[in-house]
C-alpha atoms as a PDB file:
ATOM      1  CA  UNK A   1      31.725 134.567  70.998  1.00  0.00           C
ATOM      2  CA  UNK A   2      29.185 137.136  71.138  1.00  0.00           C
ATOM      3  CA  UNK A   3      26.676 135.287  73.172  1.00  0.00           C
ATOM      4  CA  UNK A   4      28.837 133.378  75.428  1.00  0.00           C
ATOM      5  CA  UNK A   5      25.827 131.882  77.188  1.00  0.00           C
ATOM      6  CA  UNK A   6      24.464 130.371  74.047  1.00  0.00           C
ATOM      7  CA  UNK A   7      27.757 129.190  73.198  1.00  0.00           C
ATOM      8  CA  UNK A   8      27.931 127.059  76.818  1.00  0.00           C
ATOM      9  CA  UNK A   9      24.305 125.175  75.687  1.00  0.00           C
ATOM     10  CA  UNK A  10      26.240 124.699  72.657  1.00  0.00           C
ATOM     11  CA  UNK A  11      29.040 122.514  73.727  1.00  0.00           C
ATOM     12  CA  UNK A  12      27.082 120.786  76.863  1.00  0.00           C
ATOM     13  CA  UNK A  13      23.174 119.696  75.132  1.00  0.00           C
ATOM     14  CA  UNK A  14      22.538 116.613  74.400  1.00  0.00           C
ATOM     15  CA  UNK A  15      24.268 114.994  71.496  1.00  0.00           C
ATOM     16  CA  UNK A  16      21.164 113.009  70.602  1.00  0.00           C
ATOM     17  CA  UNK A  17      18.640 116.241  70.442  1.00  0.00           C
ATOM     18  CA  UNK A  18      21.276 118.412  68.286  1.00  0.00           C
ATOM     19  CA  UNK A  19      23.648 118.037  66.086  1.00  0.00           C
ATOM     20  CA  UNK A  20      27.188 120.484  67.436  1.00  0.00           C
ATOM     21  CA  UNK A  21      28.399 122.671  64.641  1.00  0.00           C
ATOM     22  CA  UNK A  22      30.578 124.859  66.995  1.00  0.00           C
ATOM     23  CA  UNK A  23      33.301 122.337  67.454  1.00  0.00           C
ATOM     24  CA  UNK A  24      34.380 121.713  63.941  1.00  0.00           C
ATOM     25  CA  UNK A  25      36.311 118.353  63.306  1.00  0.00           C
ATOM     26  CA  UNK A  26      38.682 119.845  60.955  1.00  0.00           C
ATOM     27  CA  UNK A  27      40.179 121.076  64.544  1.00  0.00           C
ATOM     28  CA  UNK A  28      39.205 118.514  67.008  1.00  0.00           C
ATOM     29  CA  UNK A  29      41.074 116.341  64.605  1.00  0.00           C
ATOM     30  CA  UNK A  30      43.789 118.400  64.403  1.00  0.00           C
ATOM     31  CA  UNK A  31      44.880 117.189  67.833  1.00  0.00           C
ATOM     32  CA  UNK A  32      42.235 119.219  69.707  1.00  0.00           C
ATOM     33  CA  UNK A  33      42.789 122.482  68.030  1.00  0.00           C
ATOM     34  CA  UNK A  34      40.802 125.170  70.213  1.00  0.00           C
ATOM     35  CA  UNK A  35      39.724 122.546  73.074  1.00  0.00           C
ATOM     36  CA  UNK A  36      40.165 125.459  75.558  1.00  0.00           C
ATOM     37  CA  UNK A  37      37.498 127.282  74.574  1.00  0.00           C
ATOM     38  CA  UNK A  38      34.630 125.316  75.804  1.00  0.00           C
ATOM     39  CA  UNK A  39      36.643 124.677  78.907  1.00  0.00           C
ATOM     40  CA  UNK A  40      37.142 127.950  79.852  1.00  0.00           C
ATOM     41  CA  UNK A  41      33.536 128.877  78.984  1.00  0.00           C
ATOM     42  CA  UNK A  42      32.237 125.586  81.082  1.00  0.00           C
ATOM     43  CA  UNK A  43      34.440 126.595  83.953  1.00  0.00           C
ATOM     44  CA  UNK A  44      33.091 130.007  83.640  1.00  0.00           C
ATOM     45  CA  UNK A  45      29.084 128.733  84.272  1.00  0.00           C
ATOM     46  CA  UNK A  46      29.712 126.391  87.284  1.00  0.00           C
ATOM     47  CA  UNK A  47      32.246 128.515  88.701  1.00  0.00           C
ATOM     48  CA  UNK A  48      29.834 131.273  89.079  1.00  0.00           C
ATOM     49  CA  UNK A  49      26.924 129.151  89.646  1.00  0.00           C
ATOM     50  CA  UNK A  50      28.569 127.256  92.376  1.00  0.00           C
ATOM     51  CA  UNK A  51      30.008 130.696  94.104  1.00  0.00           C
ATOM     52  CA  UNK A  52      33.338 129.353  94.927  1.00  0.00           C
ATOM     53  CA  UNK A  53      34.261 129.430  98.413  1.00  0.00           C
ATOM     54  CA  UNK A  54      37.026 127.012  98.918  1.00  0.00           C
ATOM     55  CA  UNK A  55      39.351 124.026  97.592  1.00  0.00           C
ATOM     56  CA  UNK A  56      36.968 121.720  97.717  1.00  0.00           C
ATOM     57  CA  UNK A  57      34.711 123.976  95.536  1.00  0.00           C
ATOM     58  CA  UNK A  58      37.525 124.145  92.857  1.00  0.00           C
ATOM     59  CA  UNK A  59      37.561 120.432  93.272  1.00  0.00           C
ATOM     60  CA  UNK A  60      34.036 120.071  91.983  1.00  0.00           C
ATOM     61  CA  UNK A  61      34.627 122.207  89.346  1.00  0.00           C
ATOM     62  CA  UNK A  62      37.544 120.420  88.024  1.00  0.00           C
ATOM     63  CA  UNK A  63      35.690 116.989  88.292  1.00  0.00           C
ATOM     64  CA  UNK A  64      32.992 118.604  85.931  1.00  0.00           C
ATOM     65  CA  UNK A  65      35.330 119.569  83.295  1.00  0.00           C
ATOM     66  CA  UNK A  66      37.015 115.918  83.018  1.00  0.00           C
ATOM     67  CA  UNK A  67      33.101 114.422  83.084  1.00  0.00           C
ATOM     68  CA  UNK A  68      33.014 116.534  80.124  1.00  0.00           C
ATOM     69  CA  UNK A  69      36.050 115.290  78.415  1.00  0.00           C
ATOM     70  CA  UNK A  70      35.078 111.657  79.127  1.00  0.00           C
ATOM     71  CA  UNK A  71      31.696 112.014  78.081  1.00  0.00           C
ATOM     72  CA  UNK A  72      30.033 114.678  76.685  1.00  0.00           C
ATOM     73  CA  UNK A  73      33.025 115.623  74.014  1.00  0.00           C
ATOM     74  CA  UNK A  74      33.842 112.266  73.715  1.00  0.00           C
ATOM     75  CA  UNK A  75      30.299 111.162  72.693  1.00  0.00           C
ATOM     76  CA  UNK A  76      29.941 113.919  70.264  1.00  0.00           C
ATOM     77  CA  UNK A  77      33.120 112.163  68.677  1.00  0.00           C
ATOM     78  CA  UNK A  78      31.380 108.803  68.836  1.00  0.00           C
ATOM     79  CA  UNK A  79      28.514 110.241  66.964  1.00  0.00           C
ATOM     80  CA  UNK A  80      30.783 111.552  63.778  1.00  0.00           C
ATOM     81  CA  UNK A  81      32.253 107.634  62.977  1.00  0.00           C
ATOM     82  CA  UNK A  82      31.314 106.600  59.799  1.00  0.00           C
ATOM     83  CA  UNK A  83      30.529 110.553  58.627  1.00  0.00           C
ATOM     84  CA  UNK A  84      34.070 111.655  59.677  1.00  0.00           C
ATOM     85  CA  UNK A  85      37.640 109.752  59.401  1.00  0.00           C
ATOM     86  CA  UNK A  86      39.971 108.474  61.862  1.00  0.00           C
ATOM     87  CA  UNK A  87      37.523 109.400  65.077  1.00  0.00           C
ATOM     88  CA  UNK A  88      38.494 106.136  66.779  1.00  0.00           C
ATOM     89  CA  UNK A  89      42.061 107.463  66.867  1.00  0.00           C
ATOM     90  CA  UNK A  90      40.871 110.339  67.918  1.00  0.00           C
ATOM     91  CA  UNK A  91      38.997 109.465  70.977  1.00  0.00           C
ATOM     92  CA  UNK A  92      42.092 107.808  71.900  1.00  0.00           C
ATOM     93  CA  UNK A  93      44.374 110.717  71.766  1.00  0.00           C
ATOM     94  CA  UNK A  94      41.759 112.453  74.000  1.00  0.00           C
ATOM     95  CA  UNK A  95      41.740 109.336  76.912  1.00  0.00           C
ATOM     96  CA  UNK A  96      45.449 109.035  76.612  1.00  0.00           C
ATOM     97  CA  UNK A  97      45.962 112.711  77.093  1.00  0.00           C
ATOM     98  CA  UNK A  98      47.833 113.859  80.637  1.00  0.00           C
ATOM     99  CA  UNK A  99      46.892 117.177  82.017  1.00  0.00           C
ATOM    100  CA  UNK A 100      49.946 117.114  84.539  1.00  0.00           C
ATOM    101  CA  UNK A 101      53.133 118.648  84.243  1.00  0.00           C
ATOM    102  CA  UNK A 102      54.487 121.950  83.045  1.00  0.00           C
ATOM    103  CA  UNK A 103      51.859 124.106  80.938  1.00  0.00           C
ATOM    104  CA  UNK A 104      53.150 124.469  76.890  1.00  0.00           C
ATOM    105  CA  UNK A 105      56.359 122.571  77.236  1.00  0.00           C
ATOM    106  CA  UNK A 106      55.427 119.183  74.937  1.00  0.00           C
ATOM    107  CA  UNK A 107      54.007 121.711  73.144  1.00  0.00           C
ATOM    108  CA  UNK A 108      57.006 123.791  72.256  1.00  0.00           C
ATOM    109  CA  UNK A 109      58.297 120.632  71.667  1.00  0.00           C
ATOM    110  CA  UNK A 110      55.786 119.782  68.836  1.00  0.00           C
ATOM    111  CA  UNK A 111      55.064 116.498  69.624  1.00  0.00           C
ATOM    112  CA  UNK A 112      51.774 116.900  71.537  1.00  0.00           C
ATOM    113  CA  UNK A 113      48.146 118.575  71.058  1.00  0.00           C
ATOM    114  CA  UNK A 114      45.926 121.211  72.650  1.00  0.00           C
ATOM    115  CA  UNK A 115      45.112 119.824  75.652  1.00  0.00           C
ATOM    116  CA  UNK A 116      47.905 119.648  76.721  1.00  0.00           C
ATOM    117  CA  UNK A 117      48.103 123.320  77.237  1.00  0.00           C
ATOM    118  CA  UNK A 118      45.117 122.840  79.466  1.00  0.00           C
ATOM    119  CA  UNK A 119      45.456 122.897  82.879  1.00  0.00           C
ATOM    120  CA  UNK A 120      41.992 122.915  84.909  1.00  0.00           C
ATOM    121  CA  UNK A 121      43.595 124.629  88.148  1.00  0.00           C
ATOM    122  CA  UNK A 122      44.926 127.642  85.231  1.00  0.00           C
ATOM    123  CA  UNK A 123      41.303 127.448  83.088  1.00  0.00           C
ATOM    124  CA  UNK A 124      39.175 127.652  86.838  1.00  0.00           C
ATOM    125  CA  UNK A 125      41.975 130.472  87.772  1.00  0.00           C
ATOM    126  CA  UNK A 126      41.153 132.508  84.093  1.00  0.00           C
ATOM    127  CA  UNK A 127      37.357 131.486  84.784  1.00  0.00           C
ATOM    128  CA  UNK A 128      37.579 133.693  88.083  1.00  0.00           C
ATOM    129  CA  UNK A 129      39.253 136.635  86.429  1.00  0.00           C
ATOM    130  CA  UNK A 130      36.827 136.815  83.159  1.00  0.00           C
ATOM    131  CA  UNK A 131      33.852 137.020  85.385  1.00  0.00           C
ATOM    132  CA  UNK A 132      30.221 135.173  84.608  1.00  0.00           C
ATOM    133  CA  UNK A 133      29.301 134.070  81.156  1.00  0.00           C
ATOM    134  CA  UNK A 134      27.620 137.047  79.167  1.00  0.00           C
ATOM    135  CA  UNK A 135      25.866 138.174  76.110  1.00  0.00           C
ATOM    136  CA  UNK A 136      27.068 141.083  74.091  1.00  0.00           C
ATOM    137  CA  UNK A 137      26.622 143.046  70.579  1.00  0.00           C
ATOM    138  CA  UNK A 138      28.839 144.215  67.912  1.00  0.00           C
ATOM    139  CA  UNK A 139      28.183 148.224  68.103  1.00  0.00           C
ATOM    140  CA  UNK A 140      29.041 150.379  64.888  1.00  0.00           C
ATOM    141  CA  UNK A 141      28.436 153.018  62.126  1.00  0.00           C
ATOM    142  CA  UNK A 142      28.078 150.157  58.795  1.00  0.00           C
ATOM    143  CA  UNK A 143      27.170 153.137  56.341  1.00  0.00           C
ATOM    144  CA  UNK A 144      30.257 154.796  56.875  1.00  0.00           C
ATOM    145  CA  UNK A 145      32.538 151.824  56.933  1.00  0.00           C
ATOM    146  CA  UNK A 146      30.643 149.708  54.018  1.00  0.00           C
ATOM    147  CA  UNK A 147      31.589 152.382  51.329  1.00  0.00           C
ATOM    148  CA  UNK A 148      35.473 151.746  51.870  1.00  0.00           C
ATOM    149  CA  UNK A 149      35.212 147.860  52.611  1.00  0.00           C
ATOM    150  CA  UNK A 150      36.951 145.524  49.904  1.00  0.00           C
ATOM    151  CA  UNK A 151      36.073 142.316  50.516  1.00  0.00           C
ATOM    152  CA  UNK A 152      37.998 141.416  47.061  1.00  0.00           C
ATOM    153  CA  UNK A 153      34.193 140.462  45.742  1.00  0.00           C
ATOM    154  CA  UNK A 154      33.527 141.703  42.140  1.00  0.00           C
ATOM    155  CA  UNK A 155      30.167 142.956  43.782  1.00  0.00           C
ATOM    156  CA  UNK A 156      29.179 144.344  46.862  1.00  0.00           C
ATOM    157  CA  UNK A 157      26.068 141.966  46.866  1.00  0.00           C
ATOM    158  CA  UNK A 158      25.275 138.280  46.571  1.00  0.00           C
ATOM    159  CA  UNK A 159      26.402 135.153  48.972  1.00  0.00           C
ATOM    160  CA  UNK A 160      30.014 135.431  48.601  1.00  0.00           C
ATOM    161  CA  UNK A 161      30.066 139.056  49.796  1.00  0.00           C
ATOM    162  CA  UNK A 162      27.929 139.026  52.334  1.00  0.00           C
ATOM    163  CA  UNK A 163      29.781 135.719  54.197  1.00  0.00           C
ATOM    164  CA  UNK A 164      33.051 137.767  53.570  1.00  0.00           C
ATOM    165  CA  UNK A 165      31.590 140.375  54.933  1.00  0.00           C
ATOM    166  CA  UNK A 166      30.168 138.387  58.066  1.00  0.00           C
ATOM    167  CA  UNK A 167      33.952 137.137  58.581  1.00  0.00           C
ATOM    168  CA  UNK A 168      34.864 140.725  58.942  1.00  0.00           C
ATOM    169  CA  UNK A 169      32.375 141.549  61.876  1.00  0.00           C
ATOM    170  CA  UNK A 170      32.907 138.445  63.540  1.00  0.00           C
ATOM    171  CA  UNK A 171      37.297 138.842  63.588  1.00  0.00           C
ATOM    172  CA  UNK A 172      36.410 142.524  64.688  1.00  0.00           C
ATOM    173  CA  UNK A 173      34.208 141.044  67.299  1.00  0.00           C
ATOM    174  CA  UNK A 174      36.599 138.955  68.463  1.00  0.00           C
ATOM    175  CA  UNK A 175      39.543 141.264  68.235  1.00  0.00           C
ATOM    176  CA  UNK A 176      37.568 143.363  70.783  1.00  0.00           C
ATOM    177  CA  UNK A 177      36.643 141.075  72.839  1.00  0.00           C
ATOM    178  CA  UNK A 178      40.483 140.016  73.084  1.00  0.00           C
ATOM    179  CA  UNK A 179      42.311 140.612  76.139  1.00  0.00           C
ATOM    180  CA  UNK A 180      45.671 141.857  76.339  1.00  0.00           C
ATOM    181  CA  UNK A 181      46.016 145.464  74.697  1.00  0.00           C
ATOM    182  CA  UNK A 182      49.567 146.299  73.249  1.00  0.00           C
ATOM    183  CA  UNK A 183      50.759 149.419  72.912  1.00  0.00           C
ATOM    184  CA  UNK A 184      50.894 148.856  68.675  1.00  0.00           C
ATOM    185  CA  UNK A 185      47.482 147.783  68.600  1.00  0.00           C
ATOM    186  CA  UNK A 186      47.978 144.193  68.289  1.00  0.00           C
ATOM    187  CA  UNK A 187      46.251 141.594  70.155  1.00  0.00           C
ATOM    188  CA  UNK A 188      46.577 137.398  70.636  1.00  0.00           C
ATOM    189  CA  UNK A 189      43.693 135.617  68.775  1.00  0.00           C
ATOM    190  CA  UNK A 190      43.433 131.659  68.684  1.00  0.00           C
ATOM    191  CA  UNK A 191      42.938 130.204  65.051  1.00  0.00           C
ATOM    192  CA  UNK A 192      41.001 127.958  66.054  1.00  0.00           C
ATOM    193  CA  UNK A 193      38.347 129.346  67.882  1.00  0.00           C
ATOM    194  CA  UNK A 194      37.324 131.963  65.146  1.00  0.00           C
ATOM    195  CA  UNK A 195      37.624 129.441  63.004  1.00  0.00           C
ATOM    196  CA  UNK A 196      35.098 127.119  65.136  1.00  0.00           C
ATOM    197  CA  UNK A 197      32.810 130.256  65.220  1.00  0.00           C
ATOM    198  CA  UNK A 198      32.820 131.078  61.510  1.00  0.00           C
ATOM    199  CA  UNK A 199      33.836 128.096  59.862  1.00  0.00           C
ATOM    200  CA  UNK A 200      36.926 128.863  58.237  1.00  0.00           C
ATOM    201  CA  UNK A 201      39.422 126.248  59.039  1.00  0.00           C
ATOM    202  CA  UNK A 202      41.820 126.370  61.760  1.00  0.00           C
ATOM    203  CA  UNK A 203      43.617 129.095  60.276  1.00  0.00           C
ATOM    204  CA  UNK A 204      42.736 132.660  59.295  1.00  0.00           C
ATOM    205  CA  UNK A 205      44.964 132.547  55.887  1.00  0.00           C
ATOM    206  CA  UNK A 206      45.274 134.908  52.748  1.00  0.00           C
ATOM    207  CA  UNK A 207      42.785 133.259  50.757  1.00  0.00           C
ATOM    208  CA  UNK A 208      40.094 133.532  53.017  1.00  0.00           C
ATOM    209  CA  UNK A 209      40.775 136.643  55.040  1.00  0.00           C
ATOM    210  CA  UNK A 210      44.154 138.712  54.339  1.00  0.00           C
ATOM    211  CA  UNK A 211      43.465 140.051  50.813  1.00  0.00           C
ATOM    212  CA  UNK A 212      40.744 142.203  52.371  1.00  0.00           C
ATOM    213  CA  UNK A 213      41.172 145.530  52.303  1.00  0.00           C
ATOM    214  CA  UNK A 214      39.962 148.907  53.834  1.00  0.00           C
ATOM    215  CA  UNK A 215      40.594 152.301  52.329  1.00  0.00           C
ATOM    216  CA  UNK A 216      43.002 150.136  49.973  1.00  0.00           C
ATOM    217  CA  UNK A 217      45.143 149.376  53.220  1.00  0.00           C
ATOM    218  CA  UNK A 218      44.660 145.783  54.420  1.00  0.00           C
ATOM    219  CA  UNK A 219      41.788 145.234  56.568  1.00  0.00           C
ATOM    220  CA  UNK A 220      44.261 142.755  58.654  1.00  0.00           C
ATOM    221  CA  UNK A 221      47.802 143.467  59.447  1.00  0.00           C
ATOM    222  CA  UNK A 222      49.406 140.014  60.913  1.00  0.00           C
ATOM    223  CA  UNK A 223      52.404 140.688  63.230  1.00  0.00           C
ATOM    224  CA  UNK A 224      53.003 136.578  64.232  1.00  0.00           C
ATOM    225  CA  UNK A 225      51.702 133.086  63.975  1.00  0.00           C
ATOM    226  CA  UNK A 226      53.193 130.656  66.110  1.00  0.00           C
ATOM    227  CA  UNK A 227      51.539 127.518  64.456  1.00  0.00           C
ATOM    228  CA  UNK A 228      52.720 124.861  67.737  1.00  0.00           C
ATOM    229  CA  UNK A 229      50.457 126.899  69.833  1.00  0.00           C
ATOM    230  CA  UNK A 230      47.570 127.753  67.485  1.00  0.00           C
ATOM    231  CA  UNK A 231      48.106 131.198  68.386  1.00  0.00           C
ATOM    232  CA  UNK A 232      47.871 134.747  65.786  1.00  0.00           C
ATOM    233  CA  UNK A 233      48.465 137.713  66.927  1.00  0.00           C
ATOM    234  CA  UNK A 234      47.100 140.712  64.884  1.00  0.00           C
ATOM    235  CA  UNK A 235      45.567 144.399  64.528  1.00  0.00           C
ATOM    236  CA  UNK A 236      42.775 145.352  62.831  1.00  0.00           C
ATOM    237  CA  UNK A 237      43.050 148.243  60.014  1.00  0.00           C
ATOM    238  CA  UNK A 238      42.551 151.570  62.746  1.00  0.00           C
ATOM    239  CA  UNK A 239      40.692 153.347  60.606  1.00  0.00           C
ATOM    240  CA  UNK A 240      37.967 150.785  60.201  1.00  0.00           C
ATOM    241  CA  UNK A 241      37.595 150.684  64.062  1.00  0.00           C
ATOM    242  CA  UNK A 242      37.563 154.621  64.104  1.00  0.00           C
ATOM    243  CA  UNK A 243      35.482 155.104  61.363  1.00  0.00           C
ATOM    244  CA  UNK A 244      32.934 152.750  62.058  1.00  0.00           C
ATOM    245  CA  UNK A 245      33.083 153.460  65.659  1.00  0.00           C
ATOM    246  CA  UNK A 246      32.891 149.760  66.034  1.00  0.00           C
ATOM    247  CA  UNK A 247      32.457 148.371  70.005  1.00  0.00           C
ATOM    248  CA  UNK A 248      31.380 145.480  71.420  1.00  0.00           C
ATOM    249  CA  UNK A 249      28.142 146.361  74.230  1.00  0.00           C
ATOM    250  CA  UNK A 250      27.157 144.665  76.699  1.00  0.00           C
ATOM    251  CA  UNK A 251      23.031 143.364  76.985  1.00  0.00           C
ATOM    252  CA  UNK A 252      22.919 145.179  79.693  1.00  0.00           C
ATOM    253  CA  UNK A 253      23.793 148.299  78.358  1.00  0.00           C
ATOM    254  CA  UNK A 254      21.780 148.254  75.280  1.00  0.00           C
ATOM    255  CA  UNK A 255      18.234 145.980  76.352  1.00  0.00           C
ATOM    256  CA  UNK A 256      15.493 146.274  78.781  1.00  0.00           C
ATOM    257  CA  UNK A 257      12.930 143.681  79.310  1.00  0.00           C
ATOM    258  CA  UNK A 258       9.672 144.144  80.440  1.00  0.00           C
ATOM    259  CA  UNK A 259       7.577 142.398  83.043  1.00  0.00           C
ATOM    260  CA  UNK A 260       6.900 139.319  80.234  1.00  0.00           C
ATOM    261  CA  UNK A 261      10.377 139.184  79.088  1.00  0.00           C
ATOM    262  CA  UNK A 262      10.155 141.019  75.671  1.00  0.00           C
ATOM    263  CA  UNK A 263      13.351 142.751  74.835  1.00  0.00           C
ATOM    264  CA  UNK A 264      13.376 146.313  73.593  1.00  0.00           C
ATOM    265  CA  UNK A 265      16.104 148.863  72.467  1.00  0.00           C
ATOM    266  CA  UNK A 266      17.432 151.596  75.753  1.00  0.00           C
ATOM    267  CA  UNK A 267      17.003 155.281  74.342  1.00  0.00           C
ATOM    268  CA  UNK A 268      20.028 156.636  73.936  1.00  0.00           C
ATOM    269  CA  UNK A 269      22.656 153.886  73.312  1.00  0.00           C
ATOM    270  CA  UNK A 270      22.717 154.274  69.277  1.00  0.00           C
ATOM    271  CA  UNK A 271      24.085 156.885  67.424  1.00  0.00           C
ATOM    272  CA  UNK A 272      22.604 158.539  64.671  1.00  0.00           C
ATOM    273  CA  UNK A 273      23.052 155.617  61.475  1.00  0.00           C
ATOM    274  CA  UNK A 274      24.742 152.924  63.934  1.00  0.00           C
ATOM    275  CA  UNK A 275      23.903 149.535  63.830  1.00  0.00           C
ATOM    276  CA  UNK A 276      24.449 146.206  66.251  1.00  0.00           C
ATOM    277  CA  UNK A 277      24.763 142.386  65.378  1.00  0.00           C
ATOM    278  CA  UNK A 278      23.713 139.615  67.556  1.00  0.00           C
ATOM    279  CA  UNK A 279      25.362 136.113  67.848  1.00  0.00           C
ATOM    280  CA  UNK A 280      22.875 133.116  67.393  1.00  0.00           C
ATOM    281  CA  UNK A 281      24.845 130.598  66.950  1.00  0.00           C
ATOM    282  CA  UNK A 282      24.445 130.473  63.256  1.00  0.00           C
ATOM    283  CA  UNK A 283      27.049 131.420  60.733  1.00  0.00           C
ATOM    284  CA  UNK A 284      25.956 134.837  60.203  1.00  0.00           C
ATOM    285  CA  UNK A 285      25.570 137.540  62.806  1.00  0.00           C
ATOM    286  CA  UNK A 286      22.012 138.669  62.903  1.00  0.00           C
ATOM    287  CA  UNK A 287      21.588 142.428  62.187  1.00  0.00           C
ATOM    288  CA  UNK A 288      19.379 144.891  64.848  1.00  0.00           C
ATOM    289  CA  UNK A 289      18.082 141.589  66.606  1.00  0.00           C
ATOM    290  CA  UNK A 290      17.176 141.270  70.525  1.00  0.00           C
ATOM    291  CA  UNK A 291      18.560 138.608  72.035  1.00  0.00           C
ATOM    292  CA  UNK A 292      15.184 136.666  73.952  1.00  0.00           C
ATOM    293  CA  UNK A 293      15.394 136.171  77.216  1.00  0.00           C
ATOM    294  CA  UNK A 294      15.603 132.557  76.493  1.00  0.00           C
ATOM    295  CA  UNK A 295      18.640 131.186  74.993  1.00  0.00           C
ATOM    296  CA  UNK A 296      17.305 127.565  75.037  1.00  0.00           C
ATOM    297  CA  UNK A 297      14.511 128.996  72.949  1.00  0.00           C
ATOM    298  CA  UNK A 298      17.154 130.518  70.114  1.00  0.00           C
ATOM    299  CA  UNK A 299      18.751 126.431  70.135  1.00  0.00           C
ATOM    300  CA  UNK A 300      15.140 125.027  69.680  1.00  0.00           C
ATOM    301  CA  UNK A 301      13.953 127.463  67.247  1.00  0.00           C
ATOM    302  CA  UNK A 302      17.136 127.045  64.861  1.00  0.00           C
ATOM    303  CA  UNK A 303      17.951 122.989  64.766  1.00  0.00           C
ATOM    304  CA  UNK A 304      13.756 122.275  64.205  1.00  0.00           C
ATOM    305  CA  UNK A 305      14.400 124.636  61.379  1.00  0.00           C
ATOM    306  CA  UNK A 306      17.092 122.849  59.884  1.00  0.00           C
ATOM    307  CA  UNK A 307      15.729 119.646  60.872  1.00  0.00           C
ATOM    308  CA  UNK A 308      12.199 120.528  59.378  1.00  0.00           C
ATOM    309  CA  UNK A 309      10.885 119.692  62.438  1.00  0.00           C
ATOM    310  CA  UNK A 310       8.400 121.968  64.964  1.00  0.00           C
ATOM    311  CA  UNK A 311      10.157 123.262  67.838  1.00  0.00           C
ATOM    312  CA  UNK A 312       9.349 121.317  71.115  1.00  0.00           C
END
């Protein structure tokens, strides 16, 4: 979520050079859980590549998002048969699926799936008001938050910590990221799309998130899930935001390149003892890490690594 330009390579490269591990199948199977995502961050590229201009513009941009449905999401489907179950049922809930009609209402119902609270005319709309695809950091003072942080861990050390600890920055990341202040503090995430980005499930549960704690006051306060909708709407502990100062930057704001592309810090942005995390597309966020230039270069450089391959 961090690096939304990444995250487009990541649902649109080709199936045959990568392997996807942002879409997990635990939610494409459950009918589609977070499909709007990579729509509205597809949308997002061509509408702002294309500089819309008129109907027939929209037109194209719509025919691009149901080429992606019928092939690119569907092949990556293809591709998990015989590693995954029930993917030929799958791919047939995703042809059979009607994108006409009124938004949510099979939904409410309960008797439907995710796409179905996709319209393309609504996702092009939202891809107009969020603006171009960007790539930002996670901003904050960790020494002064890490001291009070119970990430119900017998140690503050080791694997199990530290990916507990990674869920933490990337829900906070999100959280700020989220649209749609209240006056209470609480804001509507999507299970699923968290969960796609740190691989929790669809759901951000007690045993994986809500027994955290921060100055021995959750970490998480949940206000509502409404489970037909995939949507949770929460707050995050306000001292942890306060005392950590956390903020999500923009690259802008916090890089300069030079005339060869390297990346380098801008005086000035950092406060004494803060920190910022970057979002390459692997589970954990990387800490005080430039993003390249090149975001092509951050897919080849990770899947030759875990292919034990050199990058091309």
């Amino acid at each position: 979520m961090l690096n939304e330009k990444l995250e487009y390579l990541q649902y649109t490269y080709d199936k045959e050079k990568y392997s996807c591990e942002r879409l997990k199948w635990k939610n494409i199977s459950s009918h589609f859980a977070g499909i709007s995502r990579p729509l509205e961050i597809i949308s997002r590229k061509k509408v702002f590549d294309m500089d819309i201009h008129s109907k027939e513009d929209i037109l194209k941009v719509k025919e691009e998002l149901e080429g992606w449905k019928d092939g690119w999401i569907t092949k990556y489907i293809e591709s998990l048969n015989g590693i995954e179950k029930n993917t030929t049922a799958c791919i047939k809930e995703l042809k059979t699926t009607s994108y006409d009609g009124e938004m949510y209402s099979d939904l409410r119902k309960g008797n439907s799936n995710d796409l179905n609270a996709t319209r393309y005319e609504k996702t092009i709309a939202d891809a107009l008001n969020r603006g171009p695809l960007k790539r930002y950091y996670l901003v904050g003072k960790e020494s002064k938050t890490d001291e009070n942080l119970d990430c119900g861990t017998r140690k503050k050390e080791g694997k199990g910590y530290e990916k507990r600890k990674n869920r933490v920055l990337k829900v906070t990341a999100a959280y700020l990221l989220a649209f749609g202040d209240r006056e209470d503090g609480y804001k509507r995430l999507v299970n699923a799309d968290i969960g796609n980005w740190f691989d929790a499930g669809s759901d951000l549960n007690a045993a994986n998130m809500y027994d955290i704690k921060y100055n021995k006051e959750p970490l998480i306060e949940k206000y509502d899930i409404d489970k037909k909708i995939n949507f949770l709407i929460l707050r995050l502990n306000k001292n942890w935001l306060e005392d950590g100062n956390w903020r999500i930057v923009e690259e802008s704001e916090l890089v300069e390149y030079d005339d060869k592309g390297k990346p380098s810090e801008k005086p000035g942005v950092l406060k004494t003892g803060e920190v910022f995390y970057a979002d390459f597309g692997t589970e954990f966020l990387q800490k005080n890490t430039l993003y390249p230039k090149d975001d092509m270069g951050i897919m080849d450089e990770y899947y030759s690594k875990k292919q034990n391959k050199p990058a091309e």
